[in-house]
N, C-alpha and C. Protein backbone atom coordinates (compact mmCIF):
# COMPACT_ATOMS: atom_id res chain seq x y z
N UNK A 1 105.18 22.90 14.29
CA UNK A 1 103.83 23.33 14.52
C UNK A 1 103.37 24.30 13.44
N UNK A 2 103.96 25.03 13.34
CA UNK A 2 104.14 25.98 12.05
C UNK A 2 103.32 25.50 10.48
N UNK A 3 104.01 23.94 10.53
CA UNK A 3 104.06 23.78 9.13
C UNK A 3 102.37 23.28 8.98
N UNK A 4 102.12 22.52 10.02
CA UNK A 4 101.05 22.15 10.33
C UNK A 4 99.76 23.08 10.11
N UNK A 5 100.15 24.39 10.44
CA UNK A 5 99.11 25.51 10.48
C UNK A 5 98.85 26.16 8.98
N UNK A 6 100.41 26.17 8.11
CA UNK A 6 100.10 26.58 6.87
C UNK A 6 99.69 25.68 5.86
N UNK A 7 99.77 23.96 6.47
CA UNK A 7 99.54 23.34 5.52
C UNK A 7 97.62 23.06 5.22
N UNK A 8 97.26 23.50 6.69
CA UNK A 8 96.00 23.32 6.80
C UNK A 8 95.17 24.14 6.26
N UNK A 9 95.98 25.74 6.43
CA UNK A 9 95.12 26.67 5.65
C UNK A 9 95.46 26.74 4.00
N UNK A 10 96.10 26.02 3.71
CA UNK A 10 96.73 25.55 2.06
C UNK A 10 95.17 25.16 1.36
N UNK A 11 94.88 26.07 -0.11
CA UNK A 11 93.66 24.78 -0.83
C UNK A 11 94.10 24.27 -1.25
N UNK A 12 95.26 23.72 -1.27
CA UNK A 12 95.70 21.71 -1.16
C UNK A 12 95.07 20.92 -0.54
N UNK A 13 95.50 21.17 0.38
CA UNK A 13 95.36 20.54 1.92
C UNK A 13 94.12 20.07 2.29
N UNK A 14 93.25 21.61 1.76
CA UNK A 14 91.69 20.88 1.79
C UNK A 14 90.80 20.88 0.48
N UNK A 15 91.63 20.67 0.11
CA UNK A 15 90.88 19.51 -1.46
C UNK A 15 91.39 18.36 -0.93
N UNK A 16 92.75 18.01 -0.36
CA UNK A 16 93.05 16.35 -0.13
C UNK A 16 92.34 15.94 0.66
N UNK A 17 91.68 16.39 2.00
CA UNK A 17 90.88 16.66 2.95
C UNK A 17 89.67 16.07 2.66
N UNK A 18 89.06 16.74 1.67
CA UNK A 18 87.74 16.34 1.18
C UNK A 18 87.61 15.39 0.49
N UNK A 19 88.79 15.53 -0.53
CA UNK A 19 88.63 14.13 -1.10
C UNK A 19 89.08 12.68 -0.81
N UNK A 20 89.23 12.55 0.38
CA UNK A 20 89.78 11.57 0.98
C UNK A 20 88.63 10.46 1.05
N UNK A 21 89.38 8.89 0.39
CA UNK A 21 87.70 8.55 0.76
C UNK A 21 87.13 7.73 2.26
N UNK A 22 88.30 8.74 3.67
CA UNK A 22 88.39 8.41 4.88
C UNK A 22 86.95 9.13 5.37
N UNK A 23 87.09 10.22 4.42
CA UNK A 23 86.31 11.65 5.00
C UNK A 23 84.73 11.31 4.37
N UNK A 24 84.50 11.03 3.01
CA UNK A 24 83.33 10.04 2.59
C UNK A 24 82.81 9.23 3.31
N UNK A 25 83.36 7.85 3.64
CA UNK A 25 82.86 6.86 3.98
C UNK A 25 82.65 6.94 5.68
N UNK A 26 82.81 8.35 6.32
CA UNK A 26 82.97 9.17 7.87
C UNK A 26 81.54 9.58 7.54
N UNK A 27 81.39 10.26 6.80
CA UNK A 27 80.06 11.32 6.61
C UNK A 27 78.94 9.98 6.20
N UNK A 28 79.18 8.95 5.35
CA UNK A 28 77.91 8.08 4.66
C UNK A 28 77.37 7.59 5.99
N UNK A 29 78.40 6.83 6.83
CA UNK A 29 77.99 6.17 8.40
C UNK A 29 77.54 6.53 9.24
N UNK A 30 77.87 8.31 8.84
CA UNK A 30 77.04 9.18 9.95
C UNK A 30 75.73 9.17 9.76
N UNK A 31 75.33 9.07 8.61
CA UNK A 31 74.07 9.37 8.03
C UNK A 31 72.94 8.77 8.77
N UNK A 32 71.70 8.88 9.70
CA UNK A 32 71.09 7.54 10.44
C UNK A 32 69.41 8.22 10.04
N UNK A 33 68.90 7.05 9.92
CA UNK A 33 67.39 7.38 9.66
C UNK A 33 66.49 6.69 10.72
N UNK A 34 65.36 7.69 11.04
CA UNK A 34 64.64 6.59 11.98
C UNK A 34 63.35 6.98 11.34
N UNK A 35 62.67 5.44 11.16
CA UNK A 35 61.39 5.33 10.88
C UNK A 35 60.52 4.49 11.99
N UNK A 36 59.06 4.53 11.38
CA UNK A 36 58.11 3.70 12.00
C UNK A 36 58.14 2.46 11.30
N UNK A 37 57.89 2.08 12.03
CA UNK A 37 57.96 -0.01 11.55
C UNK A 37 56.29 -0.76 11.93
N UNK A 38 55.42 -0.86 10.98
CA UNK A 38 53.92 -1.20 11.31
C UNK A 38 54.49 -2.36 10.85
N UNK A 39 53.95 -3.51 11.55
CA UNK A 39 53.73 -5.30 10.86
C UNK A 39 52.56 -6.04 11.57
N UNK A 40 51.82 -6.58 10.28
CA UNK A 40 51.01 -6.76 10.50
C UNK A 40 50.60 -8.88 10.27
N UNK A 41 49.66 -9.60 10.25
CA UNK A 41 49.98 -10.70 10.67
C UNK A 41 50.99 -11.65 10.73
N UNK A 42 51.57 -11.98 10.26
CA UNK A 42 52.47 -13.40 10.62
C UNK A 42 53.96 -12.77 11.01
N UNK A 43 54.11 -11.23 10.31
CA UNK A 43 55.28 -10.38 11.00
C UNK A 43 55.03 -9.92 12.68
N UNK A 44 53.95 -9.96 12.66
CA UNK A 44 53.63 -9.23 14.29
C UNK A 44 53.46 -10.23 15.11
N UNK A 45 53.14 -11.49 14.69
CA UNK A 45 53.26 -12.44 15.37
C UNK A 45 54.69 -12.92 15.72
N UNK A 46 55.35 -13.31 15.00
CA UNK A 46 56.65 -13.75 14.95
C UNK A 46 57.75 -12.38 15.95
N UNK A 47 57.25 -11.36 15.93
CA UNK A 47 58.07 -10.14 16.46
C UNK A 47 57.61 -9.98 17.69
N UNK A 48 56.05 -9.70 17.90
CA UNK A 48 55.09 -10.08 18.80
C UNK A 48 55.31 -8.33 19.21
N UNK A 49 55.07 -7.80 18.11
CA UNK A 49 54.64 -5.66 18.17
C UNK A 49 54.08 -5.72 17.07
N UNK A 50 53.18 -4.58 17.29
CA UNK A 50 52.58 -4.16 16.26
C UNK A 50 53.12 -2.89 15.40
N UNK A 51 54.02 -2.23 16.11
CA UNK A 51 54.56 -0.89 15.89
C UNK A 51 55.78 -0.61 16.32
N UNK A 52 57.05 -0.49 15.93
CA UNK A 52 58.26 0.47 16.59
C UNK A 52 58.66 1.68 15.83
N UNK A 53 59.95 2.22 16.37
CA UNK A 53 60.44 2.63 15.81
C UNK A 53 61.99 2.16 15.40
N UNK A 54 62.71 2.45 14.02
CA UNK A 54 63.63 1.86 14.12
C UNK A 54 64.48 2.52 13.72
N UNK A 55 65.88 2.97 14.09
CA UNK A 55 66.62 4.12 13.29
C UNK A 55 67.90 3.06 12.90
N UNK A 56 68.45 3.01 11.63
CA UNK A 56 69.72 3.18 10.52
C UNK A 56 70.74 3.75 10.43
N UNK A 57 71.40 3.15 9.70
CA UNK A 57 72.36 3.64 8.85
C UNK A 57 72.34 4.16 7.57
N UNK A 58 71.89 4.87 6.96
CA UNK A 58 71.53 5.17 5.22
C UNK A 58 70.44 5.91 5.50
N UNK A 59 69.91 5.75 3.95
CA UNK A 59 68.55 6.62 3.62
C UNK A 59 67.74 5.60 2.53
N UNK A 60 67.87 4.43 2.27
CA UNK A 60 67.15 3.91 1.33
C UNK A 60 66.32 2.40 2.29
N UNK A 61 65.75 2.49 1.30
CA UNK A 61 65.42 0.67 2.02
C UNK A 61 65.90 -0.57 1.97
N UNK A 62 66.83 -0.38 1.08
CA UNK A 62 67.73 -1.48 1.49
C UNK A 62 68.83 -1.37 2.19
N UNK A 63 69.10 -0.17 2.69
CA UNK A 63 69.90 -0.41 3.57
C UNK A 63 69.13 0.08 5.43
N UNK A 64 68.21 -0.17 5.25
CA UNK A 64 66.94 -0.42 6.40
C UNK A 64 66.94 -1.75 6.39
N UNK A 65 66.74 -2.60 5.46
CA UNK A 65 66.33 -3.77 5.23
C UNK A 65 67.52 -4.68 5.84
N UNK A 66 68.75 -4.61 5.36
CA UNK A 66 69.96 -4.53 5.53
C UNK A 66 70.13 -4.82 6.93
N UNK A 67 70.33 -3.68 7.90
CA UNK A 67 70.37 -3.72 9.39
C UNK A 67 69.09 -4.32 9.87
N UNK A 68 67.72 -4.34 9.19
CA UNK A 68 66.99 -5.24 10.40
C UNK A 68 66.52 -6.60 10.45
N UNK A 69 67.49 -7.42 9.14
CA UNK A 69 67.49 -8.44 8.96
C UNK A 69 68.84 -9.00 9.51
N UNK A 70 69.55 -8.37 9.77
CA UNK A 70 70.86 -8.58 10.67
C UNK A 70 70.12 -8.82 12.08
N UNK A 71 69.24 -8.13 12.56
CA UNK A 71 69.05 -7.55 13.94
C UNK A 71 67.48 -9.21 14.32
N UNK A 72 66.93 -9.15 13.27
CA UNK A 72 65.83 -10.51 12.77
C UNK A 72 66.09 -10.87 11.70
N UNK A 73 66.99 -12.14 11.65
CA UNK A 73 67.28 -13.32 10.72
C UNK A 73 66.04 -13.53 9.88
N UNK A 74 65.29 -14.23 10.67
CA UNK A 74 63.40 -15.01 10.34
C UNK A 74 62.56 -14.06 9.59
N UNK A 75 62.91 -12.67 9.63
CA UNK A 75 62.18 -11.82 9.32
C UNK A 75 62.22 -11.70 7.45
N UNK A 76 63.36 -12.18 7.39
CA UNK A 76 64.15 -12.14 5.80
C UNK A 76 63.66 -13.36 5.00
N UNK A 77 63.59 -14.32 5.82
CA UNK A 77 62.83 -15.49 5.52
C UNK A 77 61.84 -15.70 4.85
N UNK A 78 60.89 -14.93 6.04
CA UNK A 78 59.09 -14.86 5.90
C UNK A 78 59.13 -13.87 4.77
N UNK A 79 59.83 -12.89 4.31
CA UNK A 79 59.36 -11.81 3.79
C UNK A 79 59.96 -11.85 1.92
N UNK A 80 61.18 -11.84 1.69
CA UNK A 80 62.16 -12.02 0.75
C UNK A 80 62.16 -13.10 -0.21
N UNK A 81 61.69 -13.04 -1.36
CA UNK A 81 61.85 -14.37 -1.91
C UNK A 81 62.93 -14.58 -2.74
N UNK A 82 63.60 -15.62 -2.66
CA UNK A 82 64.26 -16.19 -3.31
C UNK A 82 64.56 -16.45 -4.87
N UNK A 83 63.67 -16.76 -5.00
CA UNK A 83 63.38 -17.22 -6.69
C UNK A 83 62.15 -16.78 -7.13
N UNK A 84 61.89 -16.70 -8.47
CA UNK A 84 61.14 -16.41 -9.01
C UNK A 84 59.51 -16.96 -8.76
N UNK A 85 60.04 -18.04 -8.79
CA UNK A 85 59.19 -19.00 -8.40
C UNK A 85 58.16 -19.02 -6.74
N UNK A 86 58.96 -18.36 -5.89
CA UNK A 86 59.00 -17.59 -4.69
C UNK A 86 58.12 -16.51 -4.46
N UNK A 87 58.20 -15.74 -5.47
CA UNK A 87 57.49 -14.46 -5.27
C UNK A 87 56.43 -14.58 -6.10
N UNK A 88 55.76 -15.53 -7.04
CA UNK A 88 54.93 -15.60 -7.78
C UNK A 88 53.47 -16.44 -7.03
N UNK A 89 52.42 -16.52 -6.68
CA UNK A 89 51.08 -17.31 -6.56
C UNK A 89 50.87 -17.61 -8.11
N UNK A 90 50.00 -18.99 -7.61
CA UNK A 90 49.62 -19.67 -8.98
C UNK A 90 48.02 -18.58 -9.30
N UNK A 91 47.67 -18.05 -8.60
CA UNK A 91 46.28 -16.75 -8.78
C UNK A 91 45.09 -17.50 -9.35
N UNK A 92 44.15 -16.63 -9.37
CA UNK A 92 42.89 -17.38 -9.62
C UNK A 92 42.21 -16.99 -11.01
N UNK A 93 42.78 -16.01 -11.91
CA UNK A 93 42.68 -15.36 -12.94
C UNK A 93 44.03 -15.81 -13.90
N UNK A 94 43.72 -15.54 -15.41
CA UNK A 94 44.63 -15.82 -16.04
C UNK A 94 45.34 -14.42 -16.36
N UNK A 95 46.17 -14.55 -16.78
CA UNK A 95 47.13 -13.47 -17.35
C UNK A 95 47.11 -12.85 -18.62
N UNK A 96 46.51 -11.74 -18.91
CA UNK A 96 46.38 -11.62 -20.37
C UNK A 96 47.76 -11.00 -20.59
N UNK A 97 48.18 -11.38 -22.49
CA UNK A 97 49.17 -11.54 -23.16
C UNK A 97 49.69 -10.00 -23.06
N UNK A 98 48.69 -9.54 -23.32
CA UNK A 98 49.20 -7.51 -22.92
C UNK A 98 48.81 -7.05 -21.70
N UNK A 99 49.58 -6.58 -20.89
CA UNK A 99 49.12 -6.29 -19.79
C UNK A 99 49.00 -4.15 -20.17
N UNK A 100 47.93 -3.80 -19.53
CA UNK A 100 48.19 -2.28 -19.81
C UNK A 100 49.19 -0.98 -18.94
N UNK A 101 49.26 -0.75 -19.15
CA UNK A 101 50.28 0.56 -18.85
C UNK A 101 51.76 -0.13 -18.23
N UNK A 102 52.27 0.34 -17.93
CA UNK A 102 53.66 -0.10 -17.55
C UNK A 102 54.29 -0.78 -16.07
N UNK A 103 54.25 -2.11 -16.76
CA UNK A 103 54.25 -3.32 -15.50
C UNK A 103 56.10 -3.40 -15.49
N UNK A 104 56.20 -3.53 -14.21
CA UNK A 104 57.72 -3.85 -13.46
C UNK A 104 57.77 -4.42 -12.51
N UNK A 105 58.92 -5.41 -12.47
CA UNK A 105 58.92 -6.11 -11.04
C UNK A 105 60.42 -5.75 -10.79
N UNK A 106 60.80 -6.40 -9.37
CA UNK A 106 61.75 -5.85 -8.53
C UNK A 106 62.71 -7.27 -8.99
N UNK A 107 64.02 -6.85 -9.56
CA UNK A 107 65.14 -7.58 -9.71
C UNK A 107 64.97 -9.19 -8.74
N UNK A 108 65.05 -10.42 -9.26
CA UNK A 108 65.13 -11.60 -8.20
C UNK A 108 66.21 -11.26 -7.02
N UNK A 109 65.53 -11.40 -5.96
CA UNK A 109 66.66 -11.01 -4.46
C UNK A 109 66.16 -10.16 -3.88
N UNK A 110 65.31 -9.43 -4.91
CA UNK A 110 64.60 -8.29 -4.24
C UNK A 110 63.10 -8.28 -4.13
N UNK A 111 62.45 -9.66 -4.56
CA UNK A 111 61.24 -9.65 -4.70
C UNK A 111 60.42 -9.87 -3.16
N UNK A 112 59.53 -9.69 -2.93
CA UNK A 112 58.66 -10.67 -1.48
C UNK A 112 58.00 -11.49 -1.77
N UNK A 113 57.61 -12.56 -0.86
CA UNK A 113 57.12 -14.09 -1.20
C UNK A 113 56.13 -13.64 -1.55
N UNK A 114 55.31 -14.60 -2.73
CA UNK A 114 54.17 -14.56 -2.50
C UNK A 114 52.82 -13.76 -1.68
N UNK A 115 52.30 -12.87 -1.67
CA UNK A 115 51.29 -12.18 -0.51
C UNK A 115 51.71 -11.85 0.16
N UNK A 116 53.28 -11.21 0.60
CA UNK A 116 53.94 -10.89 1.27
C UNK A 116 54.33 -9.43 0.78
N UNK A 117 54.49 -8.34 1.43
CA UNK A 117 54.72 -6.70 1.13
C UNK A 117 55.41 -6.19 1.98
N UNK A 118 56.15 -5.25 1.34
CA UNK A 118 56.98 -3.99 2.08
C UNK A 118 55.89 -2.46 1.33
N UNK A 119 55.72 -1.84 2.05
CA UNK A 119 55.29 -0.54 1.88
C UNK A 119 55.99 0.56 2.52
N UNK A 120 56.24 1.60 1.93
CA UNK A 120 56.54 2.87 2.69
C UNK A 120 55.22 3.97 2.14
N UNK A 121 55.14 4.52 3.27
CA UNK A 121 53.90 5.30 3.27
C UNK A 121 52.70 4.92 2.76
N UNK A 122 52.73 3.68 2.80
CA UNK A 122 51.41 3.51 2.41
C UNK A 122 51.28 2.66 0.51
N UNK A 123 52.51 2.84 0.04
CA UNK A 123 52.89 3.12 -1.43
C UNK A 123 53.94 1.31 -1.19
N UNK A 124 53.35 0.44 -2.18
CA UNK A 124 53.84 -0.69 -2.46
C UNK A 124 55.55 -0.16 -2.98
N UNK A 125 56.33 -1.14 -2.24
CA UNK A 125 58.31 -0.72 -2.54
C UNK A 125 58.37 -1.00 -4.26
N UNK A 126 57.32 -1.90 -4.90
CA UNK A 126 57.90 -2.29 -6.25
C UNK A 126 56.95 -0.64 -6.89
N UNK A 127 56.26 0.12 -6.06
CA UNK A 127 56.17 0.71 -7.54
C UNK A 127 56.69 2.54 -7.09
N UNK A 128 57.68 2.18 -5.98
CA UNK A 128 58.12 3.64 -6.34
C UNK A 128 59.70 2.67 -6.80
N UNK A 129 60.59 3.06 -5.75
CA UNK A 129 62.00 2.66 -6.87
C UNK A 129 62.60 1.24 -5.66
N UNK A 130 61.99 0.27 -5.92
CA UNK A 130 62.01 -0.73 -5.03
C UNK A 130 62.60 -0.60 -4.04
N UNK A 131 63.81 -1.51 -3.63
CA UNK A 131 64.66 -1.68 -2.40
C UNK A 131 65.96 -0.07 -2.41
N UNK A 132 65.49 0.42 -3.30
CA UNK A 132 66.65 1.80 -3.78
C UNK A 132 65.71 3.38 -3.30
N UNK A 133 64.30 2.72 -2.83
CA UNK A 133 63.26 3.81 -2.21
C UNK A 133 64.06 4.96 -1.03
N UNK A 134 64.03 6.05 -1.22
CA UNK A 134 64.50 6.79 -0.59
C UNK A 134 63.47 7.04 0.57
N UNK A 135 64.39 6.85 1.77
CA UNK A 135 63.47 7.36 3.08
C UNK A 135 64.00 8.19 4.10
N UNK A 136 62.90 8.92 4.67
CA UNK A 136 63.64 10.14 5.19
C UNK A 136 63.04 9.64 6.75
N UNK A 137 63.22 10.73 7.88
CA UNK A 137 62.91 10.33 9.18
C UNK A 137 61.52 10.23 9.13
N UNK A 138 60.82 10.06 9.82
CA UNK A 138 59.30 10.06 10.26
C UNK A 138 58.58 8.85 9.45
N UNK A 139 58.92 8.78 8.30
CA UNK A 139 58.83 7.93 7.03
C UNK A 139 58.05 6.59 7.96
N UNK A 140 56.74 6.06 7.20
CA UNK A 140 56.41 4.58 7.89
C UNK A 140 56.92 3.40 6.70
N UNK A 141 57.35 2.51 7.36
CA UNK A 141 57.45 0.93 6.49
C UNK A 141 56.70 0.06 7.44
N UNK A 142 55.85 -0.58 6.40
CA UNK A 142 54.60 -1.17 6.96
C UNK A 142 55.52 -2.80 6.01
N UNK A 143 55.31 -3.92 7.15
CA UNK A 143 56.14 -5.16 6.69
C UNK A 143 55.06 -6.10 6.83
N UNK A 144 54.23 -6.38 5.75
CA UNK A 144 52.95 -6.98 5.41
C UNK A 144 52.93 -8.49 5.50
N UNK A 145 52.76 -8.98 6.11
CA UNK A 145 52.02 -11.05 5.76
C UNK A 145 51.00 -11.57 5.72
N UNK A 146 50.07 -11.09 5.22
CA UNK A 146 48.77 -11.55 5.89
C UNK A 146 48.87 -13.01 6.34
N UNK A 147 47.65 -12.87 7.05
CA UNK A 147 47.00 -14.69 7.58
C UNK A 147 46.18 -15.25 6.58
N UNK A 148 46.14 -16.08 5.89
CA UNK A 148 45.43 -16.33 4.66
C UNK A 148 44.93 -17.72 5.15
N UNK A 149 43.68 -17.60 5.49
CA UNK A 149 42.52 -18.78 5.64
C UNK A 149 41.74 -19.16 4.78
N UNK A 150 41.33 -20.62 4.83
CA UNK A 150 40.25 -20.42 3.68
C UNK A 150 38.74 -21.09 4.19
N UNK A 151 37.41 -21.10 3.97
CA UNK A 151 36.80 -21.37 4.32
C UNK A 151 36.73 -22.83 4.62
């Protein structure tokens, strides 16, 4: 019992302690976030809410994204595109050769279909730091589809 007591108060003991990566990957899982979840047509249909709340594992959005596409398969579907080809509309304007100030898109895997959006706070996911967006509690993700009719 003894040895037990001096080995604990040892700074060995707790440097091995800390650096254990038992004691890491204890503290990352603990970590849980809860946000608001707004979706709005073909998501709110398919879910059939307009609003929850949803709490995590992590702090980013992809690992939000992560657990609630586990939790709704279909949801990953409607929302996520695939290919390039996926996340692009043929649009009604052409594309000029320079576009101005500094255009970025979200890695393929990480894009949304076509007219399809993720927002947090209000703020499109491709233009703060995409699926790597840091979110804290209270935080809203608004999971966008519109209904697109045409006359």
């Amino acid at each position: 019992m003894a040895q037990t007591s001096e080995m604990a108060e040892s700074p060995a003991a707790e440097t091995e302690t800390e650096a254990s990566p038992d004691a890491a990957d204890a503290t990352a899982t603990e970590a849980e976030t809860t946000v608001t979840v707004r979706c709005t047509g073909h998501v709110r249909t398919e879910l059939d809410v307009y609003e929850f709340e949803y709490t995590f594992a992590g702090d980013t959005l992809r690992a939000f994204l992560d657990e609630l596409f586990e939790e709704y398969p279909q949801l990953q579907d409607m929302l996520i595109a695939e290919s390039e080809s996926d996340a692009t509309h043929s649009g009604w304007a052409p594309t000029p050769e320079e576009l101005p100030g500094t255009w970025s898109k979200n890695p393929v895997g990480e894009q949304t279909i076509a007219y399809a959006r993720i927002l947090v706070n209000g703020h499109f996911n491709e233009n703060e730091n995409g699926f790597d967006t840091k979110l804290e509690a209270g935080d809203r993700v608004a999971l966008v589809y519109p209904f697109m009719f045409c006359c």
